[in-house]
C-alpha atoms as a PDB file:
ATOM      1  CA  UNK A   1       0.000   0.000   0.000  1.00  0.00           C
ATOM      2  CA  UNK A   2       0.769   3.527  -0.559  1.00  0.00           C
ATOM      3  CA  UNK A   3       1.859   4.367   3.495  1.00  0.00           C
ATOM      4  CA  UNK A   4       4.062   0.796   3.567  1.00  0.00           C
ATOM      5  CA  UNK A   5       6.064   2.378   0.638  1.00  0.00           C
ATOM      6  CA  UNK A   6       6.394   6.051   1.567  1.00  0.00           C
ATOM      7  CA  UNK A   7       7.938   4.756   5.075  1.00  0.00           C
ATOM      8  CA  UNK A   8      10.039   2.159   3.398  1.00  0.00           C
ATOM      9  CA  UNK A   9      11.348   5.031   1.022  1.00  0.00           C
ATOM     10  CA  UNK A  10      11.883   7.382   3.995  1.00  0.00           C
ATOM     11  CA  UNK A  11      14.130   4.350   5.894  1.00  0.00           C
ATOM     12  CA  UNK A  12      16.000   3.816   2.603  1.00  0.00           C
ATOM     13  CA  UNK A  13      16.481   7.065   2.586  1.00  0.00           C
ATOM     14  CA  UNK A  14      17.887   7.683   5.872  1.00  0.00           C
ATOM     15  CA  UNK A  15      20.172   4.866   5.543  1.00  0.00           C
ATOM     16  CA  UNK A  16      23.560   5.318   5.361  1.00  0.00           C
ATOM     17  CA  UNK A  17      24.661   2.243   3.620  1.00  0.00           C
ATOM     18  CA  UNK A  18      24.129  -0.039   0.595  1.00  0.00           C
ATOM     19  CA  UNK A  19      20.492  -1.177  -0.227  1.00  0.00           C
ATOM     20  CA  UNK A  20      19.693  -3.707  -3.199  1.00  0.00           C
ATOM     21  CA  UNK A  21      16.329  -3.765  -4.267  1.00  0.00           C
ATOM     22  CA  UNK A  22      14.190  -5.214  -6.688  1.00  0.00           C
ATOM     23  CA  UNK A  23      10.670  -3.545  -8.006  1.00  0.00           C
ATOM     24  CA  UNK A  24       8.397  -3.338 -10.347  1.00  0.00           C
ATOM     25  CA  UNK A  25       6.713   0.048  -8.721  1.00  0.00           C
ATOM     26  CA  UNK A  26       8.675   2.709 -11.179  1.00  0.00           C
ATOM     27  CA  UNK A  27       7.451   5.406  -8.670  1.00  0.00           C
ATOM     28  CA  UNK A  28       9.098   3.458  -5.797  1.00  0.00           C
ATOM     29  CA  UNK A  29      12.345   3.000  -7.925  1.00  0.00           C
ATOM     30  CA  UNK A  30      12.549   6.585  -9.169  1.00  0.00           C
ATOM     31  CA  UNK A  31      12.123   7.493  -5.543  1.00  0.00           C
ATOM     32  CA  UNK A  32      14.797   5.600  -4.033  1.00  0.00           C
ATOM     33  CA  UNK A  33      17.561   4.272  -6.960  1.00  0.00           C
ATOM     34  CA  UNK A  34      20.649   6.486  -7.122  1.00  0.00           C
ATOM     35  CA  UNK A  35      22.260   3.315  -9.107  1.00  0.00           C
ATOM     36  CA  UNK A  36      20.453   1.164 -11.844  1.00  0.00           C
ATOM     37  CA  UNK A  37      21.987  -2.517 -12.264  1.00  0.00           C
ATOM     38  CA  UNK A  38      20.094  -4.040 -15.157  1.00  0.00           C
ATOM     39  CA  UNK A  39      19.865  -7.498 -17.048  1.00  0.00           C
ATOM     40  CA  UNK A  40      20.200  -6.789 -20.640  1.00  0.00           C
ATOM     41  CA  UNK A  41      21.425  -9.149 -23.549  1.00  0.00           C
ATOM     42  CA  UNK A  42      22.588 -11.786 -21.338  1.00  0.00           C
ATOM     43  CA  UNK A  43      24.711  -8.973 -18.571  1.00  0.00           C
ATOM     44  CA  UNK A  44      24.124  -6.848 -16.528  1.00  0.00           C
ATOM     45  CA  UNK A  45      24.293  -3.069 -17.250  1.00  0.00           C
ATOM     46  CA  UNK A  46      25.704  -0.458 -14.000  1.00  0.00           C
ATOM     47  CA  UNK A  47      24.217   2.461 -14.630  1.00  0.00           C
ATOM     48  CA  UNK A  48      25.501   5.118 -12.185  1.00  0.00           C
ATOM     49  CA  UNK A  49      22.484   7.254 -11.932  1.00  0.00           C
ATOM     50  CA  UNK A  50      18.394   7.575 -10.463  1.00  0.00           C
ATOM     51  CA  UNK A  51      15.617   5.316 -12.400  1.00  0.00           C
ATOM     52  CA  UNK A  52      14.593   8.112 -14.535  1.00  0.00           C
ATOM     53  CA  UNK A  53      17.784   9.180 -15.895  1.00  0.00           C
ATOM     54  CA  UNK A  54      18.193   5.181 -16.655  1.00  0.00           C
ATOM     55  CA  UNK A  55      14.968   5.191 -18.709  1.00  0.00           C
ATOM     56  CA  UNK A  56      16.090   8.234 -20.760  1.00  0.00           C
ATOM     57  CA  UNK A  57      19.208   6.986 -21.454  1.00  0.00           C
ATOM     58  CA  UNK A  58      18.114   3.516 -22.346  1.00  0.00           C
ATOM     59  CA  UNK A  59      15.544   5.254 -24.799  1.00  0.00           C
ATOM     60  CA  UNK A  60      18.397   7.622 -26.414  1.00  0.00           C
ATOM     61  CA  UNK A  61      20.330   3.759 -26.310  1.00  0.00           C
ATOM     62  CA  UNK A  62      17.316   2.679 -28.347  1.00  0.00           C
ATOM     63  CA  UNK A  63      17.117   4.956 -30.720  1.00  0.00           C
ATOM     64  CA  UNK A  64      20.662   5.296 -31.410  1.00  0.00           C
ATOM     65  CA  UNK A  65      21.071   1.489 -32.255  1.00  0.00           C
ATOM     66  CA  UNK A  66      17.816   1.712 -34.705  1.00  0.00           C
ATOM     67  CA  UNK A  67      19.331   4.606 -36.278  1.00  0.00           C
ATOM     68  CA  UNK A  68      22.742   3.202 -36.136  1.00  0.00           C
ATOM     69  CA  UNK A  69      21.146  -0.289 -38.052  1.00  0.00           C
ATOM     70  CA  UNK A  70      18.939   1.879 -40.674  1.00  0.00           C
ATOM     71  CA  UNK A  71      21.982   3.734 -41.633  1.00  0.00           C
ATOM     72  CA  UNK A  72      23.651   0.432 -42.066  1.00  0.00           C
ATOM     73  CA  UNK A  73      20.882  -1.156 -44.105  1.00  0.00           C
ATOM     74  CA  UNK A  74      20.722   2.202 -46.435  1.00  0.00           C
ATOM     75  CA  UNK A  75      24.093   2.040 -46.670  1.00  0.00           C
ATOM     76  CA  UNK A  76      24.082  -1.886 -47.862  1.00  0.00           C
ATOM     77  CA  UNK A  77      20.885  -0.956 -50.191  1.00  0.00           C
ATOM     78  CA  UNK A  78      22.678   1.687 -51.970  1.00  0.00           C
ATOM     79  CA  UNK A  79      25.962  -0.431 -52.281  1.00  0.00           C
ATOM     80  CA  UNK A  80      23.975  -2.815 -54.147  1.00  0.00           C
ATOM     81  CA  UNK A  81      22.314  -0.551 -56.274  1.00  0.00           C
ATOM     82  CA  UNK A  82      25.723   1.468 -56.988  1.00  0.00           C
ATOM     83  CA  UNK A  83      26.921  -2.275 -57.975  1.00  0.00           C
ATOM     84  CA  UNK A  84      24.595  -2.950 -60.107  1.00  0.00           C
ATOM     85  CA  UNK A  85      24.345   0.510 -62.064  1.00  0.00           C
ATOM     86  CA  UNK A  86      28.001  -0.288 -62.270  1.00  0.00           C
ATOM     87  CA  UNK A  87      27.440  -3.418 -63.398  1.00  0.00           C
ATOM     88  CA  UNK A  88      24.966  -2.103 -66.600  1.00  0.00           C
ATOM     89  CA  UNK A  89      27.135  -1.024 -69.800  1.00  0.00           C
ATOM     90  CA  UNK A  90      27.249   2.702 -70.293  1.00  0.00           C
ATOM     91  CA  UNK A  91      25.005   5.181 -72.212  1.00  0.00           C
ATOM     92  CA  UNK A  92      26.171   5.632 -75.561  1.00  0.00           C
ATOM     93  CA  UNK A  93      27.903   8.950 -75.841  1.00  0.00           C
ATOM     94  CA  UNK A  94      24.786  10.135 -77.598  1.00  0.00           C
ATOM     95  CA  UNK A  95      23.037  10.561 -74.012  1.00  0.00           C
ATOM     96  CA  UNK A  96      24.808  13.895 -73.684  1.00  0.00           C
ATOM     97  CA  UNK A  97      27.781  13.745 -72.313  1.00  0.00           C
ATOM     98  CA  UNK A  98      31.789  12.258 -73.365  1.00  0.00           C
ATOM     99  CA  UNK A  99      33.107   9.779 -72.607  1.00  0.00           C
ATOM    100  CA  UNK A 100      35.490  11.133 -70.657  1.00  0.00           C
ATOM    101  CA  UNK A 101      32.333  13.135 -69.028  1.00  0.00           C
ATOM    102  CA  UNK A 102      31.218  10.260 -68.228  1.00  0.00           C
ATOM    103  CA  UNK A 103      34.479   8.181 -66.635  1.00  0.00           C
ATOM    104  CA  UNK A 104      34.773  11.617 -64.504  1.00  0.00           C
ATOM    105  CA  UNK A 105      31.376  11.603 -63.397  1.00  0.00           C
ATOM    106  CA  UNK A 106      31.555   8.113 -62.358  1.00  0.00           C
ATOM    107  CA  UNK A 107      34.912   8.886 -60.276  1.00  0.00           C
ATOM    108  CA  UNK A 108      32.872  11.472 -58.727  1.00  0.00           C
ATOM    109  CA  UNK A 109      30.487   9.404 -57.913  1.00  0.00           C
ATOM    110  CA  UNK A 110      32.341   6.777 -55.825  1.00  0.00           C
ATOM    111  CA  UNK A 111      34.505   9.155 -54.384  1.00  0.00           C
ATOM    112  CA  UNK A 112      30.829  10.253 -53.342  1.00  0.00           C
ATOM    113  CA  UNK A 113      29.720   7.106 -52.093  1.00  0.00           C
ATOM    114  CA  UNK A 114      33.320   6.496 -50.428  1.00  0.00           C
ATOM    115  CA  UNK A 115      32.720   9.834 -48.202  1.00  0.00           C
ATOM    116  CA  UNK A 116      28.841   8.670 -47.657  1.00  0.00           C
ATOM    117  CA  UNK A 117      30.383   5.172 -45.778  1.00  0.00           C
ATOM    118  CA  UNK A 118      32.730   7.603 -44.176  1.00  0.00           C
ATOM    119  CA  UNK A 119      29.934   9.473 -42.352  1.00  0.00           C
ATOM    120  CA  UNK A 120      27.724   6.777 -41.750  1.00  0.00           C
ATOM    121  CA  UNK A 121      30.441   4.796 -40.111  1.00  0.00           C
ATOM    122  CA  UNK A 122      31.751   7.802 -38.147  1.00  0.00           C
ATOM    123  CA  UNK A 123      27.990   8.368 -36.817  1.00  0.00           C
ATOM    124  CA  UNK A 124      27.336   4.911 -35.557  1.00  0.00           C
ATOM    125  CA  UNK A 125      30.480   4.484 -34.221  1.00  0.00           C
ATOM    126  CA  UNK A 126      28.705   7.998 -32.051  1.00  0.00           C
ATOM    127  CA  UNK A 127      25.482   6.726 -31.365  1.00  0.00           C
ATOM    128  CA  UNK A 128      27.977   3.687 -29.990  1.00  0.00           C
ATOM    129  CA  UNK A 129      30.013   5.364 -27.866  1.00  0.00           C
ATOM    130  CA  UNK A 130      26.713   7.707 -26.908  1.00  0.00           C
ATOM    131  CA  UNK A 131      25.104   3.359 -25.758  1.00  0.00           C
ATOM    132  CA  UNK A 132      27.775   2.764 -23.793  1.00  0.00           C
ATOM    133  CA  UNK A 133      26.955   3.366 -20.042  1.00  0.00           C
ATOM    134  CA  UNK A 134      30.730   3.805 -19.448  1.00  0.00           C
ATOM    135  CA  UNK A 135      30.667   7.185 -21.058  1.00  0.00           C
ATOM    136  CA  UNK A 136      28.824   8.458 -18.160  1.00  0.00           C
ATOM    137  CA  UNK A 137      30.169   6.621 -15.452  1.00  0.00           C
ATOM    138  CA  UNK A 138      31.532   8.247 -12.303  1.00  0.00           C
ATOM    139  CA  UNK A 139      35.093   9.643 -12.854  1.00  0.00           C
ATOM    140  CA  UNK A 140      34.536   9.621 -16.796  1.00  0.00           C
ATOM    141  CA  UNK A 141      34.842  12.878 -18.509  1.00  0.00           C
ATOM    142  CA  UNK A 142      31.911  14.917 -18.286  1.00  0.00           C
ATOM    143  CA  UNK A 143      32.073  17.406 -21.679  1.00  0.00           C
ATOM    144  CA  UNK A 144      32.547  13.901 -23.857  1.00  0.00           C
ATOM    145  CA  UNK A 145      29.132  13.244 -24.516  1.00  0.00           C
ATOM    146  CA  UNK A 146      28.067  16.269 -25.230  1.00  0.00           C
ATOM    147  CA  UNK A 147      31.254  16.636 -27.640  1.00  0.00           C
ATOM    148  CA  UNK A 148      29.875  13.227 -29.305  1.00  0.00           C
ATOM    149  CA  UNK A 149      26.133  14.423 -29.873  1.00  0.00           C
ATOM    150  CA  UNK A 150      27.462  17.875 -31.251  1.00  0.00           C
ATOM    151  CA  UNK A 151      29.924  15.466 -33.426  1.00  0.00           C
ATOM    152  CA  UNK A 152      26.913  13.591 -34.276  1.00  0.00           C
ATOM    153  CA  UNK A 153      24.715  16.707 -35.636  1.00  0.00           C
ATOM    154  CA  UNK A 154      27.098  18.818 -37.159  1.00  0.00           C
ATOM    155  CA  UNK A 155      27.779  15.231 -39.918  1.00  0.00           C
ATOM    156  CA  UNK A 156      23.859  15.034 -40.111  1.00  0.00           C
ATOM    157  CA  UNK A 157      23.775  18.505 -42.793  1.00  0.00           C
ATOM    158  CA  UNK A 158      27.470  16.983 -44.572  1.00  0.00           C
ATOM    159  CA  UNK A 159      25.320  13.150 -44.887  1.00  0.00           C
ATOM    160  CA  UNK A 160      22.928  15.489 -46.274  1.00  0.00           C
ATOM    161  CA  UNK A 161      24.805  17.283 -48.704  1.00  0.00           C
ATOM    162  CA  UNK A 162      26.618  14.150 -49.815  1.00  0.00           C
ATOM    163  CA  UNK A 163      23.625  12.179 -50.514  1.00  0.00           C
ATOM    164  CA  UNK A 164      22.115  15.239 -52.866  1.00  0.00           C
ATOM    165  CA  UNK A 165      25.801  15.155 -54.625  1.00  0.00           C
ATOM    166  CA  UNK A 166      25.356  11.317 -54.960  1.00  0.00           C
ATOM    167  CA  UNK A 167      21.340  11.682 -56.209  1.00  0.00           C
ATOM    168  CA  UNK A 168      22.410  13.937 -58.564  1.00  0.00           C
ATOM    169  CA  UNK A 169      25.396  11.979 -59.867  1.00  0.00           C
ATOM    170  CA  UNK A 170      23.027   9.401 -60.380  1.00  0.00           C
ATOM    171  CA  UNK A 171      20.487  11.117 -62.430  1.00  0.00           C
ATOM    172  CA  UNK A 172      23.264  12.563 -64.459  1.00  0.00           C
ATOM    173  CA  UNK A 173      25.275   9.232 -65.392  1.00  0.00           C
ATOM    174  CA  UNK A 174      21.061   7.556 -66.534  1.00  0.00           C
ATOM    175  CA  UNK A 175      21.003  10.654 -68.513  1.00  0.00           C
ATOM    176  CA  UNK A 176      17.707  12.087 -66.328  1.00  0.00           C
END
């Protein structure tokens, strides 16, 4: 009942040493935790901070590792479709453009894509490093993940730009 845990959270409280607990009652444990152990992927995870700060970063842990896996897949998707344009024999030179147009274009193109898998590595290797309860541990730098995230957004606008160079690359070399 409500009065059995507002005294038990007042005795926790007031104690001076170490108290393991177990709950389900996410009002109880946001009252009381100043450490978070949890059971994830077969460990356990030390979190060195109160219940709710554990729930926002697992959620910002979350979404970083969906991110980090779509970039991955889009990544693998537009391999494969680089590949296999590559694979296709060229427009004759009566699409438009030389030949030699055409070899630079391509050149500029996977010097494109190269830079793309650049970025994409560089920002999941972030969202990584911004999973990692270490990073936030006691005694661990404090200014490093907020270095990361500001890492992490100012490549966002230069993915950007590089996939618009690559789109338009594209359209060129089909003769669009």
């Amino acid at each position: 009942d409500l009065e059995s845990r507002e005294v038990l959270e007042e005795a926790i409280a007031g104690h001076e040493g170490t108290v393991i607990l177990i709950s389900h009652d996410r009002a109880f444990l946001s009252g009381t935790a100043t450490r978070i152990w949890s059971w994830a992927d077969g460990r356990f995870e030390d979190y060195p901070g109160g219940f709710d700060d554990w729930q926002e970063w697992t959620e910002r842990r979350r979404a970083g590792t969906a991110a980090a896996t779509q970039a991955a897949t889009q990544a693998a998707t537009r391999a494969a479709e680089a590949k296999a344009a590559a694979s296709q024999p060229a427009k004759p030179a009566s699409a438009g453009i030389s030949k030699n147009e055409q070899r630079r274009r391509e050149a500029e193109m996977q010097r494109v894509e190269a830079r793309i898998q650049e970025i994409e590595a560089r920002v999941a290797e972030i969202e990584a490093a911004l999973g990692d309860p270490t990073l936030y541990a006691a005694g661990s730098d404090p200014t490093r993940p907020k270095a990361l995230a500001a890492e992490r957004d100012t490549l966002a606008p230069e993915l950007a730009e590089a996939y618009a160079a690559w789109e338009r690359l594209g359209d060129e070399l089909a003769g669009v």
